[in-house]
PDB file of N, CA and C in Angstrom:
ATOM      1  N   UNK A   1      29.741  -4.978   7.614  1.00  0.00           N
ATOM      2  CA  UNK A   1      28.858  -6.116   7.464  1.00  0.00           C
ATOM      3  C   UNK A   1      27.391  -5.670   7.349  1.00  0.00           C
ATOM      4  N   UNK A   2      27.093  -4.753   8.332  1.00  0.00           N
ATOM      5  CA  UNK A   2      25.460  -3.887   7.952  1.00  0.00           C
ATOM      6  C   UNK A   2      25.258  -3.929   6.757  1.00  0.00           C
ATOM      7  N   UNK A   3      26.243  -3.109   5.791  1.00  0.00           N
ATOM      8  CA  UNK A   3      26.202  -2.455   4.990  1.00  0.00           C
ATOM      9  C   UNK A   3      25.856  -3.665   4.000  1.00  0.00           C
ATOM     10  N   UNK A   4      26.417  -4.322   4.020  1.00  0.00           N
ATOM     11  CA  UNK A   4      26.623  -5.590   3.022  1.00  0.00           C
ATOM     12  C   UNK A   4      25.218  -6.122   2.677  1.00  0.00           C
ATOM     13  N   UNK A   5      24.670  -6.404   4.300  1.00  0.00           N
ATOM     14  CA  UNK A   5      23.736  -7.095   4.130  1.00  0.00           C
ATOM     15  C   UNK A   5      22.370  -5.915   4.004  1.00  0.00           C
ATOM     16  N   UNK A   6      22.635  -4.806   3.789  1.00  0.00           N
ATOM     17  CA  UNK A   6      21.709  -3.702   3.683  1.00  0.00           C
ATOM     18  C   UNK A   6      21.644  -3.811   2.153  1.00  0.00           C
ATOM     19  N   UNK A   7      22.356  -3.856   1.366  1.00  0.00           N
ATOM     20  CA  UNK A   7      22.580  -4.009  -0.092  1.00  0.00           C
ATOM     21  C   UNK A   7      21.802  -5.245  -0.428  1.00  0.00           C
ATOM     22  N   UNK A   8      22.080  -6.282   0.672  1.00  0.00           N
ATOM     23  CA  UNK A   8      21.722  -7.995  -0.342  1.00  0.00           C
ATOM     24  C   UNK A   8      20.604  -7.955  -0.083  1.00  0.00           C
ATOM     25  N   UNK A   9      19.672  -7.192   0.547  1.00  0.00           N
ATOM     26  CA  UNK A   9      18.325  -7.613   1.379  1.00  0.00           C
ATOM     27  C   UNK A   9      17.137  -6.389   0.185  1.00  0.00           C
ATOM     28  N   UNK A  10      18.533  -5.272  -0.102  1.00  0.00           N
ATOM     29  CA  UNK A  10      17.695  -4.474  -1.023  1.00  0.00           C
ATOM     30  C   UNK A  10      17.538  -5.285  -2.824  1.00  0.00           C
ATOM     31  N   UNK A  11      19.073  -5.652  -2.693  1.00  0.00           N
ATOM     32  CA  UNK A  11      18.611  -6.977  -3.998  1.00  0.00           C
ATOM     33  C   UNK A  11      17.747  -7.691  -4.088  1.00  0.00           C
ATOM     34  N   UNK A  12      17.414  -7.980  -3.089  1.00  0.00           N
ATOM     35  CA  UNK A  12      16.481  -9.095  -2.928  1.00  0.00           C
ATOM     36  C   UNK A  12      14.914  -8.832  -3.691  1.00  0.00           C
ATOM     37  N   UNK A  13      14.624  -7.448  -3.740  1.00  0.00           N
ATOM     38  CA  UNK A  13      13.419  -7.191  -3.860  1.00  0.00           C
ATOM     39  C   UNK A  13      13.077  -6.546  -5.303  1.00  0.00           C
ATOM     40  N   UNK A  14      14.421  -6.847  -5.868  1.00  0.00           N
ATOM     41  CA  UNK A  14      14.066  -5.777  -7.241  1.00  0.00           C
ATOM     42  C   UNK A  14      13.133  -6.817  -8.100  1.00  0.00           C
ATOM     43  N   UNK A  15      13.488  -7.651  -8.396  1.00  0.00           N
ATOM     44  CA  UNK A  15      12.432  -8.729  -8.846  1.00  0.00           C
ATOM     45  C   UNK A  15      11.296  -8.157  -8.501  1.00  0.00           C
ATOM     46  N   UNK A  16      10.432  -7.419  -7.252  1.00  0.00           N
ATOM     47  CA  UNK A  16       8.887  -7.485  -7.484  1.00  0.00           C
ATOM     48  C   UNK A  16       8.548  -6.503  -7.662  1.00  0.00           C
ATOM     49  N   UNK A  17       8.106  -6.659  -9.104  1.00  0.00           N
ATOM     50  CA  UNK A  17       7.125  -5.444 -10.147  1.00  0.00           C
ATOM     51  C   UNK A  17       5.811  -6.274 -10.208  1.00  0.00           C
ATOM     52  N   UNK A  18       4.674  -4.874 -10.396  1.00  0.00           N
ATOM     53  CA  UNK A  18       3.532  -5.051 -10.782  1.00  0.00           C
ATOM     54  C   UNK A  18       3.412  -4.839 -11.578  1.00  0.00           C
ATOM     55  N   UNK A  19       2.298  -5.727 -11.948  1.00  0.00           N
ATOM     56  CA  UNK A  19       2.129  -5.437 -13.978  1.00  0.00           C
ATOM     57  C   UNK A  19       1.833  -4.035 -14.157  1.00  0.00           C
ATOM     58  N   UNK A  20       1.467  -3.310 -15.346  1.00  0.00           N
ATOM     59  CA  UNK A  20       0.972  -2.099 -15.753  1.00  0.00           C
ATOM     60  C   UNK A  20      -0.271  -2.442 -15.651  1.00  0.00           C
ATOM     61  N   UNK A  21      -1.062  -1.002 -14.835  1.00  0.00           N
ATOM     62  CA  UNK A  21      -2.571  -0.882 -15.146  1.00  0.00           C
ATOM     63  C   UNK A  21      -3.391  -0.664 -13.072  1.00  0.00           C
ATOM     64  N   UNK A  22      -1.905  -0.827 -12.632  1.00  0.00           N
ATOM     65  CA  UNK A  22      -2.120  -0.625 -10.945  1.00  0.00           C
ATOM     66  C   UNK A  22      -2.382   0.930 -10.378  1.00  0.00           C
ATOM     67  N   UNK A  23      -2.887   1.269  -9.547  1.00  0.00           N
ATOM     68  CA  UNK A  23      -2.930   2.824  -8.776  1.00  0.00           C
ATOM     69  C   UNK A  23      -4.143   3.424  -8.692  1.00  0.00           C
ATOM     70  N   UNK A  24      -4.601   4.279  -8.771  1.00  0.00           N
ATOM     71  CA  UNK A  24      -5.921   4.751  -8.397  1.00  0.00           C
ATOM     72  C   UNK A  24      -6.305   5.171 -10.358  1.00  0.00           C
ATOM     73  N   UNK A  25      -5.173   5.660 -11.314  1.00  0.00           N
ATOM     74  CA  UNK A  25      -6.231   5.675 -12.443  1.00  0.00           C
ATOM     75  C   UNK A  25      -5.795   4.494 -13.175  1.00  0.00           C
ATOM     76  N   UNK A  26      -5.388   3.167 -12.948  1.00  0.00           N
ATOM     77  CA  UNK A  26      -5.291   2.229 -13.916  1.00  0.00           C
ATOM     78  C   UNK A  26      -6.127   1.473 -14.412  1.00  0.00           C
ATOM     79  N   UNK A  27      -6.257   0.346 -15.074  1.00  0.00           N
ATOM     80  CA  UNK A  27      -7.160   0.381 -15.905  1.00  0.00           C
ATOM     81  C   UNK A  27      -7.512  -0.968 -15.717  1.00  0.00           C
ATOM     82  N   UNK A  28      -7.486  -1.693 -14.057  1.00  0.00           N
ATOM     83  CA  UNK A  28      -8.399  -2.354 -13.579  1.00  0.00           C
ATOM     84  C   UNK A  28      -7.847  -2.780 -11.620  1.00  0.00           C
ATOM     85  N   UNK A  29      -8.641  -3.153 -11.091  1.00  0.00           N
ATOM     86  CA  UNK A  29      -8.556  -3.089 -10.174  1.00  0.00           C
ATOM     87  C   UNK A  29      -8.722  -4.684  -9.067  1.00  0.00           C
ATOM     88  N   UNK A  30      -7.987  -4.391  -8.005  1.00  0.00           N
ATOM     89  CA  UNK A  30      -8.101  -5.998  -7.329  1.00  0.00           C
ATOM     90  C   UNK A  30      -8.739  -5.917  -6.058  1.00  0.00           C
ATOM     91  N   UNK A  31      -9.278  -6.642  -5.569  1.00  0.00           N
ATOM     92  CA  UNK A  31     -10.086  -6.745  -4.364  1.00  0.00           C
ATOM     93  C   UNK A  31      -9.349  -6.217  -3.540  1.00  0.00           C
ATOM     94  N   UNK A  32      -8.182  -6.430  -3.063  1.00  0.00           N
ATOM     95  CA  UNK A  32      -7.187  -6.023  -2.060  1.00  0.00           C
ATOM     96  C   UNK A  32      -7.304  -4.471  -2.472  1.00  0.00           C
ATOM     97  N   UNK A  33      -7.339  -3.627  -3.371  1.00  0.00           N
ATOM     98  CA  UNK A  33      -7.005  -2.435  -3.713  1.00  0.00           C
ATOM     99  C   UNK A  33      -8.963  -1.984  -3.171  1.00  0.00           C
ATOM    100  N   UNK A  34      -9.271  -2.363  -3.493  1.00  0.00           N
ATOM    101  CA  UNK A  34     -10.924  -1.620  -3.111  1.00  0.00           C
ATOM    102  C   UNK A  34     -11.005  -2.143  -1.139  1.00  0.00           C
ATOM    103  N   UNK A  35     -10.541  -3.092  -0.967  1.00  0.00           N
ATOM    104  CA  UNK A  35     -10.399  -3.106   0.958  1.00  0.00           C
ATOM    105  C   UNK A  35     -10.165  -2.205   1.376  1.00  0.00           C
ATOM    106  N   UNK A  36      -8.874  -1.364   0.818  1.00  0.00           N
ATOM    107  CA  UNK A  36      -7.649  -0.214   1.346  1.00  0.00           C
ATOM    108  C   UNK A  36      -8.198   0.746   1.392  1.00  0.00           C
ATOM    109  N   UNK A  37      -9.163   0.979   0.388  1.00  0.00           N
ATOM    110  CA  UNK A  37     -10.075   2.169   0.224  1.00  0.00           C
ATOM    111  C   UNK A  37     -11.220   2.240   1.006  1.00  0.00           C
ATOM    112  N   UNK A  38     -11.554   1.331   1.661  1.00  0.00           N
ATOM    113  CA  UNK A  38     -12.798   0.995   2.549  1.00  0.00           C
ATOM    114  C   UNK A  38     -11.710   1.253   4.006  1.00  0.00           C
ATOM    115  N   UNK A  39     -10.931   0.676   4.250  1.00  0.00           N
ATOM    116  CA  UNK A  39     -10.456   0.631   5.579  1.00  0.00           C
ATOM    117  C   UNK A  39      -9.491   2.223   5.754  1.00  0.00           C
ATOM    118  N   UNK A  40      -9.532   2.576   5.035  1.00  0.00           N
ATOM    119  CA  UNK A  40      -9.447   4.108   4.850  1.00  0.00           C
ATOM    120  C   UNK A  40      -9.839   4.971   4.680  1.00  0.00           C
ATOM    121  N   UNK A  41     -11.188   4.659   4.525  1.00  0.00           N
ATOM    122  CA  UNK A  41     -12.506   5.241   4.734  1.00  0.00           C
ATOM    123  C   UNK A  41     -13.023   5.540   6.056  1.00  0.00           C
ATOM    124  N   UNK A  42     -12.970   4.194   6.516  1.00  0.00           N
ATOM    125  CA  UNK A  42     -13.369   3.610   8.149  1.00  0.00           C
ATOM    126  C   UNK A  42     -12.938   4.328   9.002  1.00  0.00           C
ATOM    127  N   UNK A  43     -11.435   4.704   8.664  1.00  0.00           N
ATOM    128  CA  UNK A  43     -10.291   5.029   9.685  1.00  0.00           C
ATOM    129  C   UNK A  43     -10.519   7.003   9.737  1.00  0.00           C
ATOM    130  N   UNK A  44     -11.121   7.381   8.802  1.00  0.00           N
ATOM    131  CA  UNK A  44     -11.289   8.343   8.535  1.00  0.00           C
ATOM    132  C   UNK A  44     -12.574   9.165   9.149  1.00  0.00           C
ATOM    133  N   UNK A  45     -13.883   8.003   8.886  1.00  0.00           N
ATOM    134  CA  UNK A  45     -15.191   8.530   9.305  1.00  0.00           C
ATOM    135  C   UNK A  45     -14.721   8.196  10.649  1.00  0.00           C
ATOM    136  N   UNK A  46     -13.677   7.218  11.654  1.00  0.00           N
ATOM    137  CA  UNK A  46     -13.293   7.020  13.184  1.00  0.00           C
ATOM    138  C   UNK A  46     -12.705   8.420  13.529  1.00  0.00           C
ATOM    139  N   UNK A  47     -11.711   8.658  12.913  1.00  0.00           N
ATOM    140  CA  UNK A  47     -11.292  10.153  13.229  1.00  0.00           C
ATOM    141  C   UNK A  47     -12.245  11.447  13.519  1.00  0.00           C
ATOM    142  N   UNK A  48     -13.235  11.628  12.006  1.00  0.00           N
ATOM    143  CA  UNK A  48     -14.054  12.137  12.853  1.00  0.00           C
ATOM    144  C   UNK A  48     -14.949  12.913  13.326  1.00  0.00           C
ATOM    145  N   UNK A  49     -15.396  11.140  14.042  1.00  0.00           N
ATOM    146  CA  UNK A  49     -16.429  10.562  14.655  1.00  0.00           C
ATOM    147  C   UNK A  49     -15.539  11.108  16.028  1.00  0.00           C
ATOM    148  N   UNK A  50     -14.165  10.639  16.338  1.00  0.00           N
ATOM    149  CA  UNK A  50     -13.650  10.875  18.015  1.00  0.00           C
ATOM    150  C   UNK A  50     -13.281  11.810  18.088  1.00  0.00           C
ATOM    151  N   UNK A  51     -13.105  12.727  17.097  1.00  0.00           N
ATOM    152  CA  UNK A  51     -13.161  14.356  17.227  1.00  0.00           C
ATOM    153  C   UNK A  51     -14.021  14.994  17.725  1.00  0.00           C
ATOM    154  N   UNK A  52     -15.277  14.790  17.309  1.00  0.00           N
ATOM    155  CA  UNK A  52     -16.443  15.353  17.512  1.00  0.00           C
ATOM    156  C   UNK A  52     -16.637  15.188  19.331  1.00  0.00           C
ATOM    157  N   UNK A  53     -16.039  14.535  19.776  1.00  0.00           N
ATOM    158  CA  UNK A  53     -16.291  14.339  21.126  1.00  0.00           C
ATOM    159  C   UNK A  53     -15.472  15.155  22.428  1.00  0.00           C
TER     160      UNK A  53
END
């Protein structure tokens, strides 16, 4: 029964594609994609910043 429903839950998701033109060289970009890059930035200058200590 796992198994079953390990399969129907992976069906479930093939439907969601992104258009062409997504990733760091595509050939435009969405607000959500420039956040990720900021809050991964953040998380980065935090690291270190609590290293240094």
């Amino acid at each position: 029964m796992k198994s079953l429903l390990t399969i129907a839950t992976s069906l479930i998701t093939l439907p969601a594609f992104a258009h062409d033109g997504h990733g760091l060289f595509g050939s435009h970009w969405h607000a959500t994609d420039a956040l990720g890059f900021v809050v991964v930035g953040g998380l980065i200058a935090l690291a270190v910043w609590l290293s240094k200590k």
